[in-house]
N, C-alpha and C. Protein backbone atom coordinates (compact mmCIF):
# COMPACT_ATOMS: atom_id res chain seq x y z
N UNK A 1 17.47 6.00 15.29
CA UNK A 1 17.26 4.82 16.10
C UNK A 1 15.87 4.27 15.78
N UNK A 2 16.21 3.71 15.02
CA UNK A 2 14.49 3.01 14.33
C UNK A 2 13.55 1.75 14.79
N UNK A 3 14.33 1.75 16.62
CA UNK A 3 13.73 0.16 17.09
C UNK A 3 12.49 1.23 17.58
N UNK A 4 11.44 0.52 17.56
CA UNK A 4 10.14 1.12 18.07
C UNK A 4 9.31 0.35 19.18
N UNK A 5 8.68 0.50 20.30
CA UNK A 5 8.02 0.09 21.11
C UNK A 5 6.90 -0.02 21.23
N UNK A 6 6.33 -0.67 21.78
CA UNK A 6 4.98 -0.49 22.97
C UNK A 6 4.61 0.68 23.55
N UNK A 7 5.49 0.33 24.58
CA UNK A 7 5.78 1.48 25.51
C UNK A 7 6.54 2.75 25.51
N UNK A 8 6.91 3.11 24.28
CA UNK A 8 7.42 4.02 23.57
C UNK A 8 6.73 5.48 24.08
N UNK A 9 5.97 5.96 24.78
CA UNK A 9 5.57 6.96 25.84
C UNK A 9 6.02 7.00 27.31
N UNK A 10 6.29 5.92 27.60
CA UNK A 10 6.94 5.68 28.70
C UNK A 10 8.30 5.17 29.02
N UNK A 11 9.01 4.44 27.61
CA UNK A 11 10.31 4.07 27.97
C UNK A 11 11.14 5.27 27.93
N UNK A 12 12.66 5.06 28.49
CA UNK A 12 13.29 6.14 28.44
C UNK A 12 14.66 5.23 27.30
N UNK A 13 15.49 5.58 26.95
CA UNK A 13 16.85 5.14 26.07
C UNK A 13 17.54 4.22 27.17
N UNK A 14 17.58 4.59 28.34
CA UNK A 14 18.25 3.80 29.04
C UNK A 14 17.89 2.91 29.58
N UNK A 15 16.80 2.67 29.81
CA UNK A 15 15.94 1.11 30.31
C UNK A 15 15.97 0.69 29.12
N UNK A 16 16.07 1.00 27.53
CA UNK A 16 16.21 0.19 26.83
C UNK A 16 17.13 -0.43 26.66
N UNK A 17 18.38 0.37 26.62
CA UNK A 17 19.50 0.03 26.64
C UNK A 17 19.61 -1.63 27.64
N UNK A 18 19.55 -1.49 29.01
CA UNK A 18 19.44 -2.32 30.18
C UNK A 18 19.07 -3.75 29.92
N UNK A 19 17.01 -3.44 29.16
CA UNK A 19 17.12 -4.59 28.92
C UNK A 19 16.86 -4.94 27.12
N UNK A 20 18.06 -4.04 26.92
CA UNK A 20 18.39 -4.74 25.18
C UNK A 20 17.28 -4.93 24.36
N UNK A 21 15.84 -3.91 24.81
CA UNK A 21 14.69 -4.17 24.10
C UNK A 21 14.53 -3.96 22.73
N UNK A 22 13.46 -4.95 22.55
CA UNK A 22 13.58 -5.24 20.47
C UNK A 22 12.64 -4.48 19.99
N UNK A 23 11.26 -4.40 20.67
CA UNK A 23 10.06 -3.61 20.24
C UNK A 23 9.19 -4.03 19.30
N UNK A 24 8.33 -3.49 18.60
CA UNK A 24 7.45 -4.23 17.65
C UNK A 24 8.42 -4.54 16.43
N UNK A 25 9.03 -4.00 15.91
CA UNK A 25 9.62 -3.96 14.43
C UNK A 25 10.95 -4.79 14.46
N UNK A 26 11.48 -5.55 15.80
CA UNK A 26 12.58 -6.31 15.99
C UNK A 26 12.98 -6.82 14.36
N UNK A 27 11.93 -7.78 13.83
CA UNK A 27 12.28 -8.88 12.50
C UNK A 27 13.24 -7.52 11.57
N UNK A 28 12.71 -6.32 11.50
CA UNK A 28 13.14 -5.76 10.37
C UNK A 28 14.58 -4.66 10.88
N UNK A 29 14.38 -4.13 11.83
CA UNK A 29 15.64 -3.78 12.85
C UNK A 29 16.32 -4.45 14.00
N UNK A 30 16.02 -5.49 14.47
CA UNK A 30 17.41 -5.77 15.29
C UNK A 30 16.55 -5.23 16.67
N UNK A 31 18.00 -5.77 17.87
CA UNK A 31 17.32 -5.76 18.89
C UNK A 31 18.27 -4.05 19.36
N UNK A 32 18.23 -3.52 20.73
CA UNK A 32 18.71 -1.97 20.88
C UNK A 32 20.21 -2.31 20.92
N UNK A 33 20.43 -3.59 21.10
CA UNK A 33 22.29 -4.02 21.20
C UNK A 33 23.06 -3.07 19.54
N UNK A 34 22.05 -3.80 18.38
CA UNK A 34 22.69 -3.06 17.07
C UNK A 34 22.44 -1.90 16.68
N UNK A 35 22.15 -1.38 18.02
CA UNK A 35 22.11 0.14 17.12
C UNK A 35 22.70 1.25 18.64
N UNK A 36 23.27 0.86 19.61
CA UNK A 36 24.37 1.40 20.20
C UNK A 36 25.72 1.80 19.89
N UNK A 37 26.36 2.64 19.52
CA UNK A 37 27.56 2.90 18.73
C UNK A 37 28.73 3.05 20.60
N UNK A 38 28.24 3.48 21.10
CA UNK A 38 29.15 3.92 21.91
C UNK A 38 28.11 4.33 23.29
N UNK A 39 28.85 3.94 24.66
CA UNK A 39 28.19 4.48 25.84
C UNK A 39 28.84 4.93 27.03
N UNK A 40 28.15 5.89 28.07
CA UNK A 40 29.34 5.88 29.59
C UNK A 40 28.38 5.11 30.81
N UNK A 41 28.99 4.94 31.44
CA UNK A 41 28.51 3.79 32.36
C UNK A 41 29.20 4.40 33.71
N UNK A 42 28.15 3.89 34.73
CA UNK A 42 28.95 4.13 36.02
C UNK A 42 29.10 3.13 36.75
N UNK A 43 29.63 2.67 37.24
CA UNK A 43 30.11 1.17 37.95
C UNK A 43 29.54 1.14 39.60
N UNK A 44 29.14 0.35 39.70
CA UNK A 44 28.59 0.34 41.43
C UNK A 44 29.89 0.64 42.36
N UNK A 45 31.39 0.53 41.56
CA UNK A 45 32.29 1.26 42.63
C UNK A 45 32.62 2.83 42.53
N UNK A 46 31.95 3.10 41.52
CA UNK A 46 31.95 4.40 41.16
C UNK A 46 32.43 4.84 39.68
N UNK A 47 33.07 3.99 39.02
CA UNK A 47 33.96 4.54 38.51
C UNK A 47 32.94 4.66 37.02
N UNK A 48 33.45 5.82 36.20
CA UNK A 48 33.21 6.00 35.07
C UNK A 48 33.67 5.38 33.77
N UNK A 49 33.25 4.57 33.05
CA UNK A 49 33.73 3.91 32.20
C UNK A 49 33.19 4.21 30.73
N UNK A 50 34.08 4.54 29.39
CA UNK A 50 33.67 5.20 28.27
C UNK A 50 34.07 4.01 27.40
N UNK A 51 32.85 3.58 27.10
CA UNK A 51 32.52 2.39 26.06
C UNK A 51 32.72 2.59 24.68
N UNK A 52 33.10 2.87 24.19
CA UNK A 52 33.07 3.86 22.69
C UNK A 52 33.90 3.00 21.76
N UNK A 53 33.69 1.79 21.51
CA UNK A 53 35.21 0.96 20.88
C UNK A 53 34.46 0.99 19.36
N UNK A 54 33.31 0.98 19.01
CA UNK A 54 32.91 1.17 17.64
C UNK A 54 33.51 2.60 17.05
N UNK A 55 33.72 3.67 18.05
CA UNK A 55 33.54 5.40 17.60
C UNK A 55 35.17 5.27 17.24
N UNK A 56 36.25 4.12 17.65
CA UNK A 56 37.52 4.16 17.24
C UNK A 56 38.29 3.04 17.17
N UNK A 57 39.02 2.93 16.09
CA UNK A 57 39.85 1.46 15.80
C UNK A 57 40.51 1.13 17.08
N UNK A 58 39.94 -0.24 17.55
CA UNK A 58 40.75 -0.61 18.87
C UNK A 58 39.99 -2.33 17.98
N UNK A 59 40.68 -3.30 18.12
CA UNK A 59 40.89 -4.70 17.86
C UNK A 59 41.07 -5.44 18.91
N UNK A 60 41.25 -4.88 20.47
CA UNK A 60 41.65 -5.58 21.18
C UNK A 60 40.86 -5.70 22.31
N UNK A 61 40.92 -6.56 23.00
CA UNK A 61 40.05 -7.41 24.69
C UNK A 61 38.76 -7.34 24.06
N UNK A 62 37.65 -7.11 25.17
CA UNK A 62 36.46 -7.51 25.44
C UNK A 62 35.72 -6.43 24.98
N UNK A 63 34.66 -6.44 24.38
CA UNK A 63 33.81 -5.30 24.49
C UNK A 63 33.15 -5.36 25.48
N UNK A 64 33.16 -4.55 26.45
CA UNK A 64 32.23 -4.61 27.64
C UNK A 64 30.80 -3.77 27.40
N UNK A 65 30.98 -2.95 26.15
CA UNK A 65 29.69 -2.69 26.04
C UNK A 65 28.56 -3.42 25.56
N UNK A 66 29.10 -4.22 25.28
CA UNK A 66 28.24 -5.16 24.72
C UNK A 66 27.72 -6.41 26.06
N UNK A 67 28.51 -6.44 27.05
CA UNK A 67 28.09 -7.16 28.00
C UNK A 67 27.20 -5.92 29.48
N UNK A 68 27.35 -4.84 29.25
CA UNK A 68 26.51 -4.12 29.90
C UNK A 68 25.03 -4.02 29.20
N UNK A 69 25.17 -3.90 28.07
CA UNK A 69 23.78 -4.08 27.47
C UNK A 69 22.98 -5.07 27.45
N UNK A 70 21.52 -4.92 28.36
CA UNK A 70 20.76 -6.22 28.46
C UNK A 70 21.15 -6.85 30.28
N UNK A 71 22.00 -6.05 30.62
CA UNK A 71 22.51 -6.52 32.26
C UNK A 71 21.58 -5.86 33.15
N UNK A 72 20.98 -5.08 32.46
CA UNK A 72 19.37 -4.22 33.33
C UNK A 72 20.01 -3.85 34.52
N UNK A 73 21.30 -2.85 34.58
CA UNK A 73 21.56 -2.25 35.89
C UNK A 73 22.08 -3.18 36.78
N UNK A 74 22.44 -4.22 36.88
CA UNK A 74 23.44 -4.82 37.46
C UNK A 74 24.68 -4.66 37.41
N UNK A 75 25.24 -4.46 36.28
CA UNK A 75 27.08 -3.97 36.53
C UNK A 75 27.16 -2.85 35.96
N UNK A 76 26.13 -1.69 35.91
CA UNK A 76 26.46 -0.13 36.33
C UNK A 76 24.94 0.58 35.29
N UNK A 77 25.25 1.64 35.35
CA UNK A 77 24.01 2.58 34.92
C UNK A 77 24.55 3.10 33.81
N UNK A 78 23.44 3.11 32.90
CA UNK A 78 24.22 4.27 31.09
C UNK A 78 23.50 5.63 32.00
N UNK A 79 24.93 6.20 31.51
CA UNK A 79 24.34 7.94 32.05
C UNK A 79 24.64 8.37 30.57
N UNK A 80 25.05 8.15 29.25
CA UNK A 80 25.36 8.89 28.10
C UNK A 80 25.43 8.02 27.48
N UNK A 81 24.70 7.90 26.09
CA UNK A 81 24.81 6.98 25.56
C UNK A 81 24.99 7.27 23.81
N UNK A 82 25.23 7.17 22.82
CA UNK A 82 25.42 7.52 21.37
C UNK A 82 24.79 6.36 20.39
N UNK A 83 23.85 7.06 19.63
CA UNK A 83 22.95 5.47 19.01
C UNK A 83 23.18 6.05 17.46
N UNK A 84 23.08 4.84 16.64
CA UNK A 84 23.02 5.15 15.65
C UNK A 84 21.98 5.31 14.97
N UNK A 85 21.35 6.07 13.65
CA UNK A 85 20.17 6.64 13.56
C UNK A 85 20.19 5.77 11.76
N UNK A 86 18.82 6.12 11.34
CA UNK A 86 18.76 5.13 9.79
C UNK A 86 17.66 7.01 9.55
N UNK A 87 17.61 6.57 8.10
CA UNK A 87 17.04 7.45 7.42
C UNK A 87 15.45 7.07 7.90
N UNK A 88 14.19 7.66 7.62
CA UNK A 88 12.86 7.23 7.89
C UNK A 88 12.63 7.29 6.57
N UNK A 89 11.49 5.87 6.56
CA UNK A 89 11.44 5.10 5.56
C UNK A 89 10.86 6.17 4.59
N UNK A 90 10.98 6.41 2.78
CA UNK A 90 9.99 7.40 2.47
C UNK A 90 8.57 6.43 1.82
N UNK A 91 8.24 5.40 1.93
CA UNK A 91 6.83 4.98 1.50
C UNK A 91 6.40 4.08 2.30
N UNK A 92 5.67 4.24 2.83
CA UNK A 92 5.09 3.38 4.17
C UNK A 92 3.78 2.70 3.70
N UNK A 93 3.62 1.57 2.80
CA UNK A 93 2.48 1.23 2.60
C UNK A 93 1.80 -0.16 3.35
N UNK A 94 0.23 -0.25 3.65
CA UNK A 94 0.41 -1.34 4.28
C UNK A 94 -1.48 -2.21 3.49
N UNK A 95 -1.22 -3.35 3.22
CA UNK A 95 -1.65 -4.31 3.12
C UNK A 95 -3.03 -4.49 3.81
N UNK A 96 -4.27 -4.65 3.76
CA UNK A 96 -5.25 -5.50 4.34
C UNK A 96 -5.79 -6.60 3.33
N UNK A 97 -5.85 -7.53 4.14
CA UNK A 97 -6.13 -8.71 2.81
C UNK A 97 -7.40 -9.42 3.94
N UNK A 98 -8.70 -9.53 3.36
CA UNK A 98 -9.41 -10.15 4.11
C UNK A 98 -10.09 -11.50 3.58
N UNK A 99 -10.24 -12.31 4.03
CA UNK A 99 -10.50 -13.62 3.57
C UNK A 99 -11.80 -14.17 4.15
N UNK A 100 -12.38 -15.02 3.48
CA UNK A 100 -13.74 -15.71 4.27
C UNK A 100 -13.69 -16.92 4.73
C-alpha cells in the first residue's frame, strides 16, 4: 500500500479508508479508493456486509465498496479491510537544483 501521509504516525487504515485519503505521493499513486481490493463493513443497522467484488468475478449491480469509501463513517464502519500492496521502489534518487 504505497499511498503515504502526513500523518502517517497517527492515521490508522481505516480513517483512511473513510476519508479516501491521497497523502503526499497522490500524483504518482492514486488516492486510498485504488488500492482497496476488498472490505467488511458494519451498517448502522447492524448488519455485516463483505465487499470483496474485485477478490471475485461478479459483473453485476453496484459496487458499494466503492461508495463506502470516502463516506467517513456515515453508512457503516470498515472493521477488515484487504489492500493491495506494490513492490518498494529499488532507487530512490532525488534532485536539488538551486538557482539565483
Amino acid at each position: 500500500y504505497p499511498v503515504d501521509f502526513a500523518s502517517a504516525g497517527s492515521s490508522q487504515i481505516g480513517g483512511n479508508i473513510g476519508t479516501n485519503a491521497g497523502g503526499i505521493k497522490v500524483i504518482r499513486y492514486g488516492m486510498t479508493r485504488n488500492w482497496v481490493a476488498g472490505m467488511k463493513v458494519v451498517t448502522g443497522k447492524g448488519d455485516l456486509l463483505e465487499l470483496n467484488k474485485d477478490l471475485i468475478k461478479n459483473a453485476t449491480g453496484y459496487d458499494l465498496r466503492q461508495l463506502f469509501i470516502g463516506a467517513e463513517g456515515t453508512l457503516g464502519f470498515v472493521v477488515e479491510a484487504t489492500m493491495r500492496l506494490d513492490r518498494a521502489p529499488k532507487n530512490l534518487t532525488a534532485m536539488v537544483l538551486g538557482t539565483p
